[in-house]
Protein backbone atom coordinates (compact mmCIF):
# COMPACT_ATOMS: atom_id res chain seq x y z
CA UNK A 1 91.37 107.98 75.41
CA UNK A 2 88.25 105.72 74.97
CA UNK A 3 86.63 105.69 78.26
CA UNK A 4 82.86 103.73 78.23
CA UNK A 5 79.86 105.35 80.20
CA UNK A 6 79.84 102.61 83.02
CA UNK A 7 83.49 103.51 83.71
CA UNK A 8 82.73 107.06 83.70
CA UNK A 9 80.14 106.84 86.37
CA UNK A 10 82.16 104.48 88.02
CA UNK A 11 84.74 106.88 88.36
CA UNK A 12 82.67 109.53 89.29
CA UNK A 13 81.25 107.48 91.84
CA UNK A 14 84.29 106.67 93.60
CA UNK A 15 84.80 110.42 93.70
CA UNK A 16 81.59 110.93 96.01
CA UNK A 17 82.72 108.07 97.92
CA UNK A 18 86.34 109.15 98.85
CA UNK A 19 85.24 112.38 99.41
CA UNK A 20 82.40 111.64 101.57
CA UNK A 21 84.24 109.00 103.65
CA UNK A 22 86.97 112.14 104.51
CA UNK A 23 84.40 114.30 105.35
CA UNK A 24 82.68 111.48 107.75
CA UNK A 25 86.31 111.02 109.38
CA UNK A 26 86.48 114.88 110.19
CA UNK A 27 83.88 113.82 113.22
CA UNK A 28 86.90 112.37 114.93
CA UNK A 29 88.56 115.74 114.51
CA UNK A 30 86.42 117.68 116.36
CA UNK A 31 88.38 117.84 119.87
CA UNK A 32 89.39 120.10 122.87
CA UNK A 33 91.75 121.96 119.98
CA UNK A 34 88.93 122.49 117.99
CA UNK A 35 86.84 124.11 120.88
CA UNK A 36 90.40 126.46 122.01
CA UNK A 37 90.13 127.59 118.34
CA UNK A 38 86.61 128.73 118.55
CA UNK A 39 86.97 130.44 121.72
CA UNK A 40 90.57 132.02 120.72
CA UNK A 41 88.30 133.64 117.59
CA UNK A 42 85.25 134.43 119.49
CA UNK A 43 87.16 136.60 121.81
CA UNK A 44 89.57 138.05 119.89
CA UNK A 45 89.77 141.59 119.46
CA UNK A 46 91.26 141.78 115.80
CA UNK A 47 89.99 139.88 113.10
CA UNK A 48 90.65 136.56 111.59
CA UNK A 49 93.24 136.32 108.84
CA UNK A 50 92.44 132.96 106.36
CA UNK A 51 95.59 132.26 104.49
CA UNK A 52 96.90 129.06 102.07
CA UNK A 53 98.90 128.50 99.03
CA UNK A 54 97.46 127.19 96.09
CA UNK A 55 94.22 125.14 95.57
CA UNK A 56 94.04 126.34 100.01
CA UNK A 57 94.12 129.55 99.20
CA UNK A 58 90.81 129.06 97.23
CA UNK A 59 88.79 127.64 99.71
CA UNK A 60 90.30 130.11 102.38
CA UNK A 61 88.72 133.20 100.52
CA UNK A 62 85.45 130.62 100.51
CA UNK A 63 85.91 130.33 104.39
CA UNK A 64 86.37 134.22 104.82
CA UNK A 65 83.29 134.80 102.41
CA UNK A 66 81.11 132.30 104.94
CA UNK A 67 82.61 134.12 108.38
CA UNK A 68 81.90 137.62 107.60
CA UNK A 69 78.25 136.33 106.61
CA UNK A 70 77.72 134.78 110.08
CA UNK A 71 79.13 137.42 111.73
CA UNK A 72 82.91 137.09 112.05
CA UNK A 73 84.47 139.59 110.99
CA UNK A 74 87.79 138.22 108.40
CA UNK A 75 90.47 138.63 105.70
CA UNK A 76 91.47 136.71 103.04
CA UNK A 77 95.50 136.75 102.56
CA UNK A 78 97.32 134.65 99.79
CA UNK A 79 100.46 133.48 101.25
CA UNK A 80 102.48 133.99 98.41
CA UNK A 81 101.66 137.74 98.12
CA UNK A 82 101.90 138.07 102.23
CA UNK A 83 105.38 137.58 101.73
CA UNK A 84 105.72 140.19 99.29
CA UNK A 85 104.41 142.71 100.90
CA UNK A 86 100.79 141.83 102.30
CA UNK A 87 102.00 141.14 105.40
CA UNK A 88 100.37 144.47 106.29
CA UNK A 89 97.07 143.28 106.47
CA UNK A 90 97.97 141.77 109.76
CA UNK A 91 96.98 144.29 112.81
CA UNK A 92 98.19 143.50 116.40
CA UNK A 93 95.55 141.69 117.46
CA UNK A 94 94.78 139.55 114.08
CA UNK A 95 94.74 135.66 114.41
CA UNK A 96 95.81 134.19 111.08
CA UNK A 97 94.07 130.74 110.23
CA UNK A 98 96.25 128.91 107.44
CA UNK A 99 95.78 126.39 105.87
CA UNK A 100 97.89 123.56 103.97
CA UNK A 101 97.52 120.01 102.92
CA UNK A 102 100.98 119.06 103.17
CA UNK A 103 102.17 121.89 105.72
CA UNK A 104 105.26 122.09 104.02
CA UNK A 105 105.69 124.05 101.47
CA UNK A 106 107.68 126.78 100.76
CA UNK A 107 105.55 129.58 101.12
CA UNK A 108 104.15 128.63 104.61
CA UNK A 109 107.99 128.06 105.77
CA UNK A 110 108.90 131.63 105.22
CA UNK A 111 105.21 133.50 106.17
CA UNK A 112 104.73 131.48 109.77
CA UNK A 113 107.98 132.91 111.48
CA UNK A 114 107.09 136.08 109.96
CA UNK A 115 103.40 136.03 111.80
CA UNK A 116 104.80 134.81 114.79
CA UNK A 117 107.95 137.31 115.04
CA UNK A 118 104.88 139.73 115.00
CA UNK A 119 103.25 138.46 117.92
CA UNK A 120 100.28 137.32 116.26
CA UNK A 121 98.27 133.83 117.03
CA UNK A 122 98.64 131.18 114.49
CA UNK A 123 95.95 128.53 114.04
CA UNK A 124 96.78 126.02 111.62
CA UNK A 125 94.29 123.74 109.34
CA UNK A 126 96.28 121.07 107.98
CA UNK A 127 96.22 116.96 106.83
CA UNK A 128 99.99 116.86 107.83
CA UNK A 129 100.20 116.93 111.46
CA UNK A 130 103.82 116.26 111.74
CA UNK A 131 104.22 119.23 109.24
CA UNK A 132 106.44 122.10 109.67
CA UNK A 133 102.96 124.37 110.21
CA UNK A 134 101.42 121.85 112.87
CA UNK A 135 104.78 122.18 114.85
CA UNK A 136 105.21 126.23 114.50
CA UNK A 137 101.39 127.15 115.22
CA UNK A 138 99.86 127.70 118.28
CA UNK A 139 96.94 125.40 117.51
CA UNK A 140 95.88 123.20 115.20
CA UNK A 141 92.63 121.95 113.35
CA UNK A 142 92.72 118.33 111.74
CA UNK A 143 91.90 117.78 108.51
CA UNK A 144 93.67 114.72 107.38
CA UNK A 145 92.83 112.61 104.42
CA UNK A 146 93.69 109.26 103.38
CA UNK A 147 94.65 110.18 99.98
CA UNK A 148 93.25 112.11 97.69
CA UNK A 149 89.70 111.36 94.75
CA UNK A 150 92.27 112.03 91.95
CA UNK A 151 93.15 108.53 90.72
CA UNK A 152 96.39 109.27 90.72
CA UNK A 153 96.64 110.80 93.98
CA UNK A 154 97.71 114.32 93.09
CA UNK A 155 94.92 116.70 92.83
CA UNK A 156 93.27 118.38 95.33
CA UNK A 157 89.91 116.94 96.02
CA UNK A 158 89.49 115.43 99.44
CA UNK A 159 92.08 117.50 101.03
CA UNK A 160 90.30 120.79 99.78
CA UNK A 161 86.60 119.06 100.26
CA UNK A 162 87.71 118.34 103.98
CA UNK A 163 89.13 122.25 104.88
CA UNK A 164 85.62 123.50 103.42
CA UNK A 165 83.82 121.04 105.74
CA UNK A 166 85.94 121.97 108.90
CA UNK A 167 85.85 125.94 108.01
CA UNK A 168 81.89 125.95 107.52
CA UNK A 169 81.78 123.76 111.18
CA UNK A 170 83.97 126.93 112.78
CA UNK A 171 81.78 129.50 111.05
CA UNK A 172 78.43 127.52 112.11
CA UNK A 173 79.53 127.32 115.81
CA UNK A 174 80.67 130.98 115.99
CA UNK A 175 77.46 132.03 114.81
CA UNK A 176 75.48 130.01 117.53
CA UNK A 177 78.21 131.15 120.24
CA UNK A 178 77.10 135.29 119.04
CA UNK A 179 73.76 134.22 118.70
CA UNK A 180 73.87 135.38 115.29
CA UNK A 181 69.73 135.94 114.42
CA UNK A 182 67.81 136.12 111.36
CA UNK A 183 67.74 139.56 111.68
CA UNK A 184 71.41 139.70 112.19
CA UNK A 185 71.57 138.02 108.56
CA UNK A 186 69.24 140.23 107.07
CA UNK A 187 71.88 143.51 108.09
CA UNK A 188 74.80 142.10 106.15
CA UNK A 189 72.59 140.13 103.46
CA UNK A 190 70.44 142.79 101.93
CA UNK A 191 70.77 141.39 98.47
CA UNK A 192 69.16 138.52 96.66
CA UNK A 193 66.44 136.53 97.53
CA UNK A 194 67.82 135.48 100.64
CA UNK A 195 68.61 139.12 102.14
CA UNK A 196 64.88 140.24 101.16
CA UNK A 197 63.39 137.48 102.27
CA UNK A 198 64.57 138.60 105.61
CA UNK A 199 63.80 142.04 105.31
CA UNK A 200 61.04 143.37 103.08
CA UNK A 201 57.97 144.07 104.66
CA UNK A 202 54.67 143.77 103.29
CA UNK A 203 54.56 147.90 103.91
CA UNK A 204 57.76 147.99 101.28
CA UNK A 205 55.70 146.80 98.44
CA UNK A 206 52.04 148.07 98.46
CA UNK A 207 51.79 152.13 97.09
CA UNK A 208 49.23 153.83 99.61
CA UNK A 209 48.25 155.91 96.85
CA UNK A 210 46.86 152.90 95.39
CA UNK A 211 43.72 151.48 97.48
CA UNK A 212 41.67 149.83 95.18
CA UNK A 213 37.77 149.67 97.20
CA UNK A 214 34.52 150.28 97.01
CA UNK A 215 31.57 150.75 99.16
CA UNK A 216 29.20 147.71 100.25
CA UNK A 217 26.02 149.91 98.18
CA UNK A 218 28.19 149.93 95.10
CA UNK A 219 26.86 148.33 91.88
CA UNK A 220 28.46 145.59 89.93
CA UNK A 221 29.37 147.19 86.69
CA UNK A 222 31.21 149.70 89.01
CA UNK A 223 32.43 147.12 91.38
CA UNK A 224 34.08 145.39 87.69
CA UNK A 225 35.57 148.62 86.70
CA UNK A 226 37.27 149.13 89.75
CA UNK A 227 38.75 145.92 90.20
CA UNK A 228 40.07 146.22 86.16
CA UNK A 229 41.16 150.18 86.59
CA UNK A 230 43.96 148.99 89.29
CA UNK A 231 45.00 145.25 88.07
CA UNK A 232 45.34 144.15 90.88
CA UNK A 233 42.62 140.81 90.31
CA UNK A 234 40.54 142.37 93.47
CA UNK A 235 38.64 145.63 95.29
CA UNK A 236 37.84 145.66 98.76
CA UNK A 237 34.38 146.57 99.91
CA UNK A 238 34.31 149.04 102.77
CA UNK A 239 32.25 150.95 104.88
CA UNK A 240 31.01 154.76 104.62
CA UNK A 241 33.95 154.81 107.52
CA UNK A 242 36.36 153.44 105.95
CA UNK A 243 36.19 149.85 107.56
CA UNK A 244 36.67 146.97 106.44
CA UNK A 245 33.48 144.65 105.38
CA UNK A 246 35.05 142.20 102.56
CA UNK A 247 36.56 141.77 99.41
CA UNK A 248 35.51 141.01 95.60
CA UNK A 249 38.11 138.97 93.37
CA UNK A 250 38.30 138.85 89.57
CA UNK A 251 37.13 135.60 90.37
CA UNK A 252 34.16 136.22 92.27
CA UNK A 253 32.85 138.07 89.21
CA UNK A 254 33.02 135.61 86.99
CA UNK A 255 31.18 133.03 89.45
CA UNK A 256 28.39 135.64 89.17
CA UNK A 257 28.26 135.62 85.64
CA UNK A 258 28.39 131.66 85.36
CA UNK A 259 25.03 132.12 88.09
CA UNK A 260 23.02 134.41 85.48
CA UNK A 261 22.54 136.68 88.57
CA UNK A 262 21.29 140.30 86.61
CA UNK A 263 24.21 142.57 87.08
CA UNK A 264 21.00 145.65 87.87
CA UNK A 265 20.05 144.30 91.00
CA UNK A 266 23.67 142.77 92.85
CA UNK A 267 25.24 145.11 94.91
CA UNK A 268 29.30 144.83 95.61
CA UNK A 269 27.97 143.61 99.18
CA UNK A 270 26.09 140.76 97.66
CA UNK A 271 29.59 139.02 95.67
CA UNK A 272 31.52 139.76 98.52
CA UNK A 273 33.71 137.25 100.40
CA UNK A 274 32.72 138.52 103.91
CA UNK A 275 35.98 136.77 105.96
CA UNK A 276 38.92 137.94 103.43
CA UNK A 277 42.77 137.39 104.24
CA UNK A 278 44.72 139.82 106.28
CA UNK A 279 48.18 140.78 107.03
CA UNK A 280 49.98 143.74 109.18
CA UNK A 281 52.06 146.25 106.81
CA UNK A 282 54.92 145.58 109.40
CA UNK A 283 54.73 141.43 108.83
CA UNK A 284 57.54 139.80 106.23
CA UNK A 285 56.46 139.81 102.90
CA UNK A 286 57.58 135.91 102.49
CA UNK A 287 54.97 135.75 105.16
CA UNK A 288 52.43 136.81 103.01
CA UNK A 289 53.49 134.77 99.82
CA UNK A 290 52.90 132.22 102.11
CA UNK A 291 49.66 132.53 103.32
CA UNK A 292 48.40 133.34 99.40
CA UNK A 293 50.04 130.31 98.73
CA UNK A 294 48.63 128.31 101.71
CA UNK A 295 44.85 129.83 100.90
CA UNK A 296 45.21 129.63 96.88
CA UNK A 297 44.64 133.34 96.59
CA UNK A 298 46.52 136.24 94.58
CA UNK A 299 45.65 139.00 96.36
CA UNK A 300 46.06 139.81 100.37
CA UNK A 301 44.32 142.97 102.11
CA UNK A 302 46.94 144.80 104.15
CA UNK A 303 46.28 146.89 107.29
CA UNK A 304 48.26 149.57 109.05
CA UNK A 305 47.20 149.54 113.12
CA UNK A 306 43.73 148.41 112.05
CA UNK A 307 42.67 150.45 109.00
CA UNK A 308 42.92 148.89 105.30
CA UNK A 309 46.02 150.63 103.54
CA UNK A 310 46.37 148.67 100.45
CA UNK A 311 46.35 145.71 98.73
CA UNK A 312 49.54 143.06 97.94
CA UNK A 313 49.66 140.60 94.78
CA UNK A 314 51.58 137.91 94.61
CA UNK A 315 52.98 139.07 91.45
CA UNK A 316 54.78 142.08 93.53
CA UNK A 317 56.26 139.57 95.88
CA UNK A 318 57.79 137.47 92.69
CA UNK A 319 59.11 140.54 90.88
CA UNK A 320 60.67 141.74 93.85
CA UNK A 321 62.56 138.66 93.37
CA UNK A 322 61.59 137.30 97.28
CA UNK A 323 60.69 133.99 96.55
């Protein structure tokens, strides 16, 4: 079938359109019900059971993969495999979600008298609210839709779209009723950019053993072999104590050289930038990307209580795959 350009962006236009009018009704959907759900979940004592049939059953596993994220704790169950045998998941005090466009099919008719013969709470998420599900569950979310993006009204697009939308608004308001914290995520999210950006401290990257500096008396051809010998672009200039007095960048080296200053009379304390950036070994590592980024430098001077422990590049926050 010959189908032009324009008709194929018209198409995919009306797509967006259908879908994102559903989604906008869903607003109207958010009611008294909506708020027993949440609270029915929040204090349960078992876990939540996400179950559906079909193209449902796909975005249930998608709901239970965003729950246990945020901090509820959930199973997925396909309802055609609950009623051969995976009914077992269940515990006592389990609340099953399920979900169904049409709340009527064959599946859900045999596995909802089998969940509530067990005594467990049924919550369902359907378009259908006249549906044999609405009528048997103890509660039930609204997601109905018009009809569906598929021209010819048979695939599931807005009826799918519309139980994502409605199981990512319970997961985002169970997470604000537990007060679910950044460092809540990080626990359950240690992977990936997103779990380390939470996570890794500056104190997780730098090797103590490592501590590129030299002292303020130091001279240049020195000062250049040091900053070279531990590639990391920079040396620190410290004290005969130990403290901190500045730092000396790649950089700063070759601004000396484009001055003709005589490399026999400079002295590391002469190149040195005298108010260099700091961070904590115990601050976020993002943190520090940041303030590199924010400054246009490469290289930050960590300190432990005080004392200068290291330095970080910005080249070990980018391998470690944090930003």
């Amino acid at each position: 079938m010959n189908i032009s350009k324009r008709d194929l962006i018209n198409i995919a236009q009306g797509v967006v359109e259908k879908e994102a009018a559903a989604v906008a009704r869903l607003k109207g959907y958010i009611d008294e019900q909506f708020i027993d759900v949440l609270n029915i979940i929040y204090n349960s004592k078992g876990r939540l059971i996400v179950t559906g049939i079909g193209k449902s059953a796909i975005i249930a596993s998608k709901i239970v993969a965003t729950l246990n994220s945020t901090g509820t704790p959930s199973i997925f169950m396909h309802a055609a495999d609950a009623i051969h045998g995976d009914l077992g998941i269940i515990l006592e005090d389990d609340i099953v979600l399920c979900l169904s466009k049409s709340g009527n099919t064959s599946e859900i008719k045999v596995l909802v008298p089998l969940i509530k013969k067990m005594g467990n709470k049924v919550i369902a998420m359907v378009s259908n609210c006249d549906s044999f599900l609405a009528r048997h569950a103890d509660f039930v979310i609204r997601a109905t839709v018009d009809s569906e993006a598929c021209s010819n009204n048979l695939a599931p697009t807005s009826s799918t779209t519309t139980q994502l939308v409605m199981g990512d608004a319970l997961a985002i308001c169970l997470l604000n009723m537990r007060g679910f914290t950044q460092q809540d995520f990080a626990k359950i999210h240690p992977g990936g950019s997103l779990g380390k950006k939470l996570y890794t401290r500056v104190k997780d990257l730098i090797d103590k053993d490592v501590k590129p500096h030299v002292f303020e008396e130091e001279n240049i051809q020195n000062t250049i072999i040091n900053i070279s010998a531990n590639r990391l672009g920079a040396t620190v200039v410290v004290d005969k104590e130990g403290n901190l007095l500045g730092i000396i960048t790649d950089g700063d080296v070759r601004r000396m050289l484009e001055k003709g200053f005589s490399l026999k009379s400079l002295k590391a304390k002469d190149i040195m930038s005298h108010n260099p950036k700091i961070i904590e070994s115990d601050e976020l590592a993002v943190n520090a990307f940041d303030m590199m980024e924010k400054n246009k430098i490469t290289s930050i001077i960590v300190l432990e209580k005080g004392k200068y422990i290291g330095l970080v590049h910005i080249h070990d926050i980018i391998r470690e795959g944090i930003v």
